[in-house]
C-alpha atoms as a PDB file:
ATOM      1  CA  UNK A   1      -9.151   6.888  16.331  1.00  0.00           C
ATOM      2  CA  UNK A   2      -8.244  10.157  18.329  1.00  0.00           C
ATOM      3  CA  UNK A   3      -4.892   9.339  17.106  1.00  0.00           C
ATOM      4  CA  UNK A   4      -5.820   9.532  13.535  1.00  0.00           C
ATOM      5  CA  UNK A   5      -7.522  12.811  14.345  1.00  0.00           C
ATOM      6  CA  UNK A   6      -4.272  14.190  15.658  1.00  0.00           C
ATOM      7  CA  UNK A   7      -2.431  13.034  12.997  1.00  0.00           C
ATOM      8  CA  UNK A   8      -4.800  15.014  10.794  1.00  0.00           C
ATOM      9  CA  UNK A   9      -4.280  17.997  13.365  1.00  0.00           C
ATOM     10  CA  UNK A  10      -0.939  19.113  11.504  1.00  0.00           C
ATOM     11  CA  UNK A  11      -2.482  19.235   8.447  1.00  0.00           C
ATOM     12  CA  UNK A  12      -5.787  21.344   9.182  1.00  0.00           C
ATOM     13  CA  UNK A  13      -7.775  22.813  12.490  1.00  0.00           C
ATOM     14  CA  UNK A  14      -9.364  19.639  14.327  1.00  0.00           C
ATOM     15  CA  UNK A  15     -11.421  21.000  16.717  1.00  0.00           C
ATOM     16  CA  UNK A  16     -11.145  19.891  20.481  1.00  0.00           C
ATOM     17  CA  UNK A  17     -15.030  18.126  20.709  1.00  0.00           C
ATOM     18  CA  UNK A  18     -13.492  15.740  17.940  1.00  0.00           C
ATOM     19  CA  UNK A  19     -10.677  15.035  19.773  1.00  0.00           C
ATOM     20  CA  UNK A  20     -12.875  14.432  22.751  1.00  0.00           C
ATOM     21  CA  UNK A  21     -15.383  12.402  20.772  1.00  0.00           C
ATOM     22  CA  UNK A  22     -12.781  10.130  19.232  1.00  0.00           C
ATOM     23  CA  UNK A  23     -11.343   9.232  22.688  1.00  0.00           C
ATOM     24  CA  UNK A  24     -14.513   8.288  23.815  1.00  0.00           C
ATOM     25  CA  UNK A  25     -15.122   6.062  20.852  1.00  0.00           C
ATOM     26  CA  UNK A  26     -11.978   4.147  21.296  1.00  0.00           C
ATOM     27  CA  UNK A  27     -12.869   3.085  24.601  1.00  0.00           C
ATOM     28  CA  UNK A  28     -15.226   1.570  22.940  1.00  0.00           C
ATOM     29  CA  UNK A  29     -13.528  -0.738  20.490  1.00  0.00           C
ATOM     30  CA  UNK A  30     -12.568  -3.621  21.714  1.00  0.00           C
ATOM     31  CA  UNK A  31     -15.658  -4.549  23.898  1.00  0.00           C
ATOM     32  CA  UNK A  32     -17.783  -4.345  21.137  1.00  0.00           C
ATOM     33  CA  UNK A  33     -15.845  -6.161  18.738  1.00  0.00           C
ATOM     34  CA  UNK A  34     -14.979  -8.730  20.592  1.00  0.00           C
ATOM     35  CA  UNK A  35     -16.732 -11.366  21.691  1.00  0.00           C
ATOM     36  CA  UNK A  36     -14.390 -11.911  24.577  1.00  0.00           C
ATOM     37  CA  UNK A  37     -13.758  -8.164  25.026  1.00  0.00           C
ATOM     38  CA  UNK A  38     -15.515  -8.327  28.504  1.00  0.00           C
ATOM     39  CA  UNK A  39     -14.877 -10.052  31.241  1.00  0.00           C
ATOM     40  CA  UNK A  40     -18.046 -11.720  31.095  1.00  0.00           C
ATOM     41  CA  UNK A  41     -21.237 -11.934  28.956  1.00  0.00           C
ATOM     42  CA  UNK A  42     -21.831  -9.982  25.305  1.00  0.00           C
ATOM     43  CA  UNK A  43     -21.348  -6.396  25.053  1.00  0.00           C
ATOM     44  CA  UNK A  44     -24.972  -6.262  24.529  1.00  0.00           C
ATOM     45  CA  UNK A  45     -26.073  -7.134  28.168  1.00  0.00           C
ATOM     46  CA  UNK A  46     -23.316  -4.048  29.415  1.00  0.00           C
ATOM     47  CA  UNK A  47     -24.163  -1.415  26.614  1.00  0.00           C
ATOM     48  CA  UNK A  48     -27.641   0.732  26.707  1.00  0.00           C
ATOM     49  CA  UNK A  49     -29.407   2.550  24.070  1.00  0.00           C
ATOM     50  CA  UNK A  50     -28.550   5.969  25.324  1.00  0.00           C
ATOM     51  CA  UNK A  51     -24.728   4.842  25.036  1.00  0.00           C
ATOM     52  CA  UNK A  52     -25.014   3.155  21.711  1.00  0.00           C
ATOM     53  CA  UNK A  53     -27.144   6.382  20.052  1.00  0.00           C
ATOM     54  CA  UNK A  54     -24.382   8.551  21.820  1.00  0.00           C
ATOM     55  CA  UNK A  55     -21.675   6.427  20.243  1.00  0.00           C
ATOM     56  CA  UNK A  56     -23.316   6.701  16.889  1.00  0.00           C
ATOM     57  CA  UNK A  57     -24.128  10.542  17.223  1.00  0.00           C
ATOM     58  CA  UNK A  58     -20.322  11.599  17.871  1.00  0.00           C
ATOM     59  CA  UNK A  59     -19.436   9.069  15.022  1.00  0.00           C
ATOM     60  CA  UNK A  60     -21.533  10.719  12.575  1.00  0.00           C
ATOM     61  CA  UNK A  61     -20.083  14.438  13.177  1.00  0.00           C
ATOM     62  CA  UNK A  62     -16.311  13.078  12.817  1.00  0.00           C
ATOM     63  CA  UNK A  63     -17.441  11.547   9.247  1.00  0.00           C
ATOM     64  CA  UNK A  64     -19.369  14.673   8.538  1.00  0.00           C
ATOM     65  CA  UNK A  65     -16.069  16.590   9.771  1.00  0.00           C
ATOM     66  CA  UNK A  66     -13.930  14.125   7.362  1.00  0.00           C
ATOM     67  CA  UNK A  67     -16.189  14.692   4.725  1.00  0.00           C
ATOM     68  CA  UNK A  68     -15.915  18.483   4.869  1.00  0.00           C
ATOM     69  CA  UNK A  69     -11.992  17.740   4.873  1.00  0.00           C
ATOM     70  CA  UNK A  70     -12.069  15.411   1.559  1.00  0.00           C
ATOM     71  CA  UNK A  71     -15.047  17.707  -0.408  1.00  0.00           C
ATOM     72  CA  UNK A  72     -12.212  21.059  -0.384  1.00  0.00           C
END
């Protein structure tokens, strides 16, 4: 995602926390998505709450941030 962010970098001011967020999200994508993604068990028994709501909270402000983008 971060590189999608980037990409989007040349065309207007990204700020740096995006960035940031979006790396952190990425590390996320394949263990939850895949079943197999861990070594062992389901990315439920590895991921807690705080993570997930964290996840979900720095999601939200890069589709706000989108938004912003597609609403000018």
């Amino acid at each position: 995602m971060h590189f999608l962010l980037e990409a989007l970098a040349d065309e207007t001011g990204i700020p740096e926390r995006l960035i940031e967020n979006a790396k952190i999200l990425d590390k996320h994508y394949i263990p939850t998505q895949y079943p197999n993604g861990l070594e062992r068990g389901a990315p439920t028994e590895f991921y807690t709450r705080t993570e997930a709501e964290d996840a979900i909270r720095r999601a939200e402000e890069i589709v706000r941030f989108c938004g912003d983008i597609l609403a000018r």
